[in-house]
N, C-alpha and C. Protein backbone atom coordinates (compact mmCIF):
# COMPACT_ATOMS: atom_id res chain seq x y z
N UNK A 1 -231.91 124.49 227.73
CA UNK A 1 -231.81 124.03 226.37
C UNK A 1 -232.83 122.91 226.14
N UNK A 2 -233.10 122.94 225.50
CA UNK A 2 -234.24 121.92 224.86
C UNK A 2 -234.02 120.66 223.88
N UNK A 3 -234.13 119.53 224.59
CA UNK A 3 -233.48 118.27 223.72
C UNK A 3 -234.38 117.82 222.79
N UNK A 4 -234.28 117.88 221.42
CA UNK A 4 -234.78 117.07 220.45
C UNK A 4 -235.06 115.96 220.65
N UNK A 5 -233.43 115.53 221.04
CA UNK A 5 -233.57 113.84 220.86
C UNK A 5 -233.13 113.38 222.34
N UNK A 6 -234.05 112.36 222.86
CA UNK A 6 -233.83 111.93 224.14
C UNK A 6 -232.68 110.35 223.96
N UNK A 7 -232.04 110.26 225.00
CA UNK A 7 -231.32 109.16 225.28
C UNK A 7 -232.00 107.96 224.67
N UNK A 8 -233.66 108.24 225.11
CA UNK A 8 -234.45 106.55 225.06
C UNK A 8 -234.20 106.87 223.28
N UNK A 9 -234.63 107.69 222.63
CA UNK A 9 -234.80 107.80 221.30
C UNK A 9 -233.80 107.01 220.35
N UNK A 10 -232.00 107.96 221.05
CA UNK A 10 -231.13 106.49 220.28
C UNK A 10 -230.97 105.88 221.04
N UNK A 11 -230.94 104.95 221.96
CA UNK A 11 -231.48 103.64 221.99
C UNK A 11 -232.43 102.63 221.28
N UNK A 12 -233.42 103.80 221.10
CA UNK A 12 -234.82 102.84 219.89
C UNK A 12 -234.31 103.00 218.43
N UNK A 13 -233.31 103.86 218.11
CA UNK A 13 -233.19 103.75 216.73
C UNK A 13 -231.87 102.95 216.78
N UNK A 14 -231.31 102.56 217.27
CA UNK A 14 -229.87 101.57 217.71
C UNK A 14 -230.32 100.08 217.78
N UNK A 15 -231.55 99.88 218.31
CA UNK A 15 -232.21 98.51 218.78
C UNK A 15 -233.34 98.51 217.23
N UNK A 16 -233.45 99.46 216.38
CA UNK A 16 -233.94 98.81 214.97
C UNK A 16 -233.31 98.75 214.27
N UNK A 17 -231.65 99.58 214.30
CA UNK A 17 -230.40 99.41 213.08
C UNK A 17 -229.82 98.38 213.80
N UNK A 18 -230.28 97.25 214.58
CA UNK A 18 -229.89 96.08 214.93
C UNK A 18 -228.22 96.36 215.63
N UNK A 19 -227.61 97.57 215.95
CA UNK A 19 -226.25 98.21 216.21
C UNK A 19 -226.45 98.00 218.10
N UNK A 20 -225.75 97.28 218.79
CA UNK A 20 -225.59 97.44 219.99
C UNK A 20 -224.37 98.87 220.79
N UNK A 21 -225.17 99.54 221.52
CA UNK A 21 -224.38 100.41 222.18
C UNK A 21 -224.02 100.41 223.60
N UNK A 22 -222.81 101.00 223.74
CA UNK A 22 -222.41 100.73 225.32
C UNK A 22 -222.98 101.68 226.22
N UNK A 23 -223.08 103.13 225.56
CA UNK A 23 -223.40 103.81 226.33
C UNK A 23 -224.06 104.81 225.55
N UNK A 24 -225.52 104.95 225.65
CA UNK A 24 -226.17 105.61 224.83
C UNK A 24 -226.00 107.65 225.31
N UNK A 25 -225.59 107.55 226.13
CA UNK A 25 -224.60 108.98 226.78
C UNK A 25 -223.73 109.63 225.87
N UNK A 26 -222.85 108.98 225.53
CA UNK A 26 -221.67 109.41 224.40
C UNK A 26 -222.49 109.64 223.10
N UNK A 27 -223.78 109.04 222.86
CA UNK A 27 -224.27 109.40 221.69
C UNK A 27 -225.37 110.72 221.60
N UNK A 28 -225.76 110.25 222.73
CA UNK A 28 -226.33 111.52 222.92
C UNK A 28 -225.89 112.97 223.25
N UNK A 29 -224.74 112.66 223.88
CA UNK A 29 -223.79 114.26 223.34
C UNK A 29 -223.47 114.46 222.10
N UNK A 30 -222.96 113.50 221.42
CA UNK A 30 -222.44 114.27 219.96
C UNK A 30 -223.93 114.41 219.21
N UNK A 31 -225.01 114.06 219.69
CA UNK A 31 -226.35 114.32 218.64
C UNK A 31 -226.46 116.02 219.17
N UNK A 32 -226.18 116.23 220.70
CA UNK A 32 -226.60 117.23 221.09
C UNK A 32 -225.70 118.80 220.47
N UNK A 33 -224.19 118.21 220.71
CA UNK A 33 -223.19 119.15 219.80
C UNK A 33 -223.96 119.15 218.33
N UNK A 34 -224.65 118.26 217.68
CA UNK A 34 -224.93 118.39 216.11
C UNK A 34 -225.89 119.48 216.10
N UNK A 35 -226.77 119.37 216.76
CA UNK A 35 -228.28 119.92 216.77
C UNK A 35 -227.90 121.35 217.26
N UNK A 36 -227.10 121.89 218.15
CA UNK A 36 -226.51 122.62 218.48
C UNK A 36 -225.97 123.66 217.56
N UNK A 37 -224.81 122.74 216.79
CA UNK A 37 -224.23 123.47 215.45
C UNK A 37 -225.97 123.93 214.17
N UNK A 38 -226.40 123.10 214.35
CA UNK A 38 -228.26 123.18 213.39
C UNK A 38 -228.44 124.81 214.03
N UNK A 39 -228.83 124.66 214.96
CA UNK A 39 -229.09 126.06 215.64
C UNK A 39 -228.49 127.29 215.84
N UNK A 40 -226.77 126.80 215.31
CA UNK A 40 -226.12 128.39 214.99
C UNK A 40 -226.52 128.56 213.17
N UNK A 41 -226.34 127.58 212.50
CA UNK A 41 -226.63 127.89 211.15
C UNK A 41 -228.00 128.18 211.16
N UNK A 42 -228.77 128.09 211.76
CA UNK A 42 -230.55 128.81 211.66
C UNK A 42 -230.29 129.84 211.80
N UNK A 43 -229.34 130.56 212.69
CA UNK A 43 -229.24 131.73 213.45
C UNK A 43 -228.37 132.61 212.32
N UNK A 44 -227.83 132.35 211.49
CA UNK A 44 -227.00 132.84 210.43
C UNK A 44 -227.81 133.59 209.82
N UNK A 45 -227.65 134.85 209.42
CA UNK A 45 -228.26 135.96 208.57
C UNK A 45 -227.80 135.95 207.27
N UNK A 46 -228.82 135.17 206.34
CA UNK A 46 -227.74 134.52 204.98
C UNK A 46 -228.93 135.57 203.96
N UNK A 47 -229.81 136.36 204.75
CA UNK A 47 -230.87 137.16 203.63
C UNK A 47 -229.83 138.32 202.94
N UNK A 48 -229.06 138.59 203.69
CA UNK A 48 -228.61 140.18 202.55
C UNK A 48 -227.45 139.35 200.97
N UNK A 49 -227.54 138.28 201.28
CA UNK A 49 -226.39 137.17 200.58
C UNK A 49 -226.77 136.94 199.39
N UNK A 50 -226.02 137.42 198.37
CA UNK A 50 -226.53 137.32 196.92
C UNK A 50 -226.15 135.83 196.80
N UNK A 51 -226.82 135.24 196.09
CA UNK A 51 -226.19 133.96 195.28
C UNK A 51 -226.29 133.90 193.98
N UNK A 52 -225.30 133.62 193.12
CA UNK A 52 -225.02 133.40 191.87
C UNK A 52 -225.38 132.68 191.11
N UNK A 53 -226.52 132.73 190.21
CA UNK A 53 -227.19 131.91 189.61
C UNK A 53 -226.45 131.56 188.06
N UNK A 54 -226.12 130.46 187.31
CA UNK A 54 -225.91 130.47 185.87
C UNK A 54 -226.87 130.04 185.51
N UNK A 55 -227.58 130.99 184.85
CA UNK A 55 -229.35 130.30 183.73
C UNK A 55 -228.62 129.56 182.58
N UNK A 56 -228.97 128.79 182.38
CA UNK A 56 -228.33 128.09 180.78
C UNK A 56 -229.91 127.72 180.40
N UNK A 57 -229.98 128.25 178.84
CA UNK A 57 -231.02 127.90 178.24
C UNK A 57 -231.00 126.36 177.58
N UNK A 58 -232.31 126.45 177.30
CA UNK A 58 -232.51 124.41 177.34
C UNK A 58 -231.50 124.31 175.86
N UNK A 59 -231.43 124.92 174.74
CA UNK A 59 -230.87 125.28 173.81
C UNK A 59 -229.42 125.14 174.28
N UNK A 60 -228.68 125.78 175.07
CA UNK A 60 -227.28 125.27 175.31
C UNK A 60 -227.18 123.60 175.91
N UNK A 61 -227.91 123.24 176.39
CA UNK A 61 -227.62 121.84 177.14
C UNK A 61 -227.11 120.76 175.22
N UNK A 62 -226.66 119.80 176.16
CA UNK A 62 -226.22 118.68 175.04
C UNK A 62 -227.93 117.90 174.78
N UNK A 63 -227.63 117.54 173.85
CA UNK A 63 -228.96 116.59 172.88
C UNK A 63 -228.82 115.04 173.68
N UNK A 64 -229.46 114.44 174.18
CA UNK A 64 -229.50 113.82 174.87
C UNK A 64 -229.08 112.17 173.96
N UNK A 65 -228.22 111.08 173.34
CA UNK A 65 -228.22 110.13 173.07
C UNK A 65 -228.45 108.63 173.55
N UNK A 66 -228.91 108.01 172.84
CA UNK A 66 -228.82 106.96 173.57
C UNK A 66 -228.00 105.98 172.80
N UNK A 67 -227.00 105.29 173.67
CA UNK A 67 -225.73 104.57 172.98
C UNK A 67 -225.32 103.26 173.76
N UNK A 68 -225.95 102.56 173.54
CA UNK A 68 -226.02 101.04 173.87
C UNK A 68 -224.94 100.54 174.69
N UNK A 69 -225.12 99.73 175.79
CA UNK A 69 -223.77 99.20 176.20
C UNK A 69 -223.56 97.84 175.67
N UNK A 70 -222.72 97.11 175.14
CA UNK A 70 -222.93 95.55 174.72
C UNK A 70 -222.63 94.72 175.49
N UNK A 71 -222.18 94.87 176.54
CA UNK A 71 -221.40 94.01 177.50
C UNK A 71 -222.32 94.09 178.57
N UNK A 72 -222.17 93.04 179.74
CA UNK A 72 -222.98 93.21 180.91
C UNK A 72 -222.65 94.06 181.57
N UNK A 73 -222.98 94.67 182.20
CA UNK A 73 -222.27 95.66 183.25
C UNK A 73 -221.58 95.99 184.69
N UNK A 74 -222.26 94.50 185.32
CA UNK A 74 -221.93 94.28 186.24
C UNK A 74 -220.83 93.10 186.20
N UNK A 75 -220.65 92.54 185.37
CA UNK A 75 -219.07 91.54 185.15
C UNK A 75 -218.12 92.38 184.93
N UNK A 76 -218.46 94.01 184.52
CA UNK A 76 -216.95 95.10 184.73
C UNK A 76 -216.87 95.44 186.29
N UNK A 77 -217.76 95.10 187.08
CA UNK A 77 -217.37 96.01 188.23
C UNK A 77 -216.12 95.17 189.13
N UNK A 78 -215.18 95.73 189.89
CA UNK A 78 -214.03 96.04 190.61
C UNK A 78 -214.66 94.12 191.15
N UNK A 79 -215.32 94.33 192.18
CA UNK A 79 -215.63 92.86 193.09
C UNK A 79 -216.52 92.40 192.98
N UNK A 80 -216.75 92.28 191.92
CA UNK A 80 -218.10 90.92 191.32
C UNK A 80 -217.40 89.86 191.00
N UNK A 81 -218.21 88.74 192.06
CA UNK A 81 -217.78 87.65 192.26
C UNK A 81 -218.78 86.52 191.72
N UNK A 82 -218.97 85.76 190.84
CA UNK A 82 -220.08 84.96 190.52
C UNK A 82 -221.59 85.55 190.43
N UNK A 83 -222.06 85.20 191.32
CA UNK A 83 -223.46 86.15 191.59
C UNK A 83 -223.59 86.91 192.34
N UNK A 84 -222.74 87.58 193.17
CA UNK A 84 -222.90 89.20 193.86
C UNK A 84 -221.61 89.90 193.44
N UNK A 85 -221.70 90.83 194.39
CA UNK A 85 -221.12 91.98 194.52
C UNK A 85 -220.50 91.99 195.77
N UNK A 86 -219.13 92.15 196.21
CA UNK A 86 -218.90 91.97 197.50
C UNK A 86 -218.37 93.61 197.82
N UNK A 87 -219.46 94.20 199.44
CA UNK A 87 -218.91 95.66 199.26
C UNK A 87 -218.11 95.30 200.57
N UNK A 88 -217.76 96.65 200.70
CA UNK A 88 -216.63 97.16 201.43
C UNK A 88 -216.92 96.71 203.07
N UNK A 89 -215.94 96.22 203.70
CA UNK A 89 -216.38 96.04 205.35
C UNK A 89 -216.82 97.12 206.29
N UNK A 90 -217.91 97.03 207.00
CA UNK A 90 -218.07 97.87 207.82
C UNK A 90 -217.65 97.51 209.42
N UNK A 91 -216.78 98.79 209.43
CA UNK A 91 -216.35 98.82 211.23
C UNK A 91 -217.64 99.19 212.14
């Protein structure tokens, strides 16, 4: 089998997303299961496969408006706090 991605590889992309890893092993199997699954969906015979197109002419679409907001927009959002935005924690 033929590896795309080598061990050293995530390691170098782990050591520029500033992310420390314990064991660059465990990552490199589940890249290898991914790339793996890549290579049965290449292998998929999707040519005899109709797909269903809806044409809508430019004539059906909506007329495009433009309708002002008056308010700021970011003093509605959920966790705006003074001058930022506070997002969600990452594990």
């Amino acid at each position: 089998m033929i590896h795309l991605v080598t061990k050293e590889d995530i390691e170098h992309v782990a050591k520029l997303m500033r992310i420390e890893i314990d064991s660059p092993d465990e990552y490199f199997e589940r890249i290898q299961k991914i790339m793996n699954y890549f290579d049965i969906l290449d292998k998929a015979d999707i040519e005899s496969e109709e797909i269903p197109v809806q044409e809508v002419t430019i004539s059906e679409l909506r007329e495009d408006k433009f309708i002002p907001f008056e308010s700021k927009l970011i003093t509605n959002l959920k966790n705006y706090k003074g001058t930022f935005v506070r997002a969600p924690k990452m594990n």
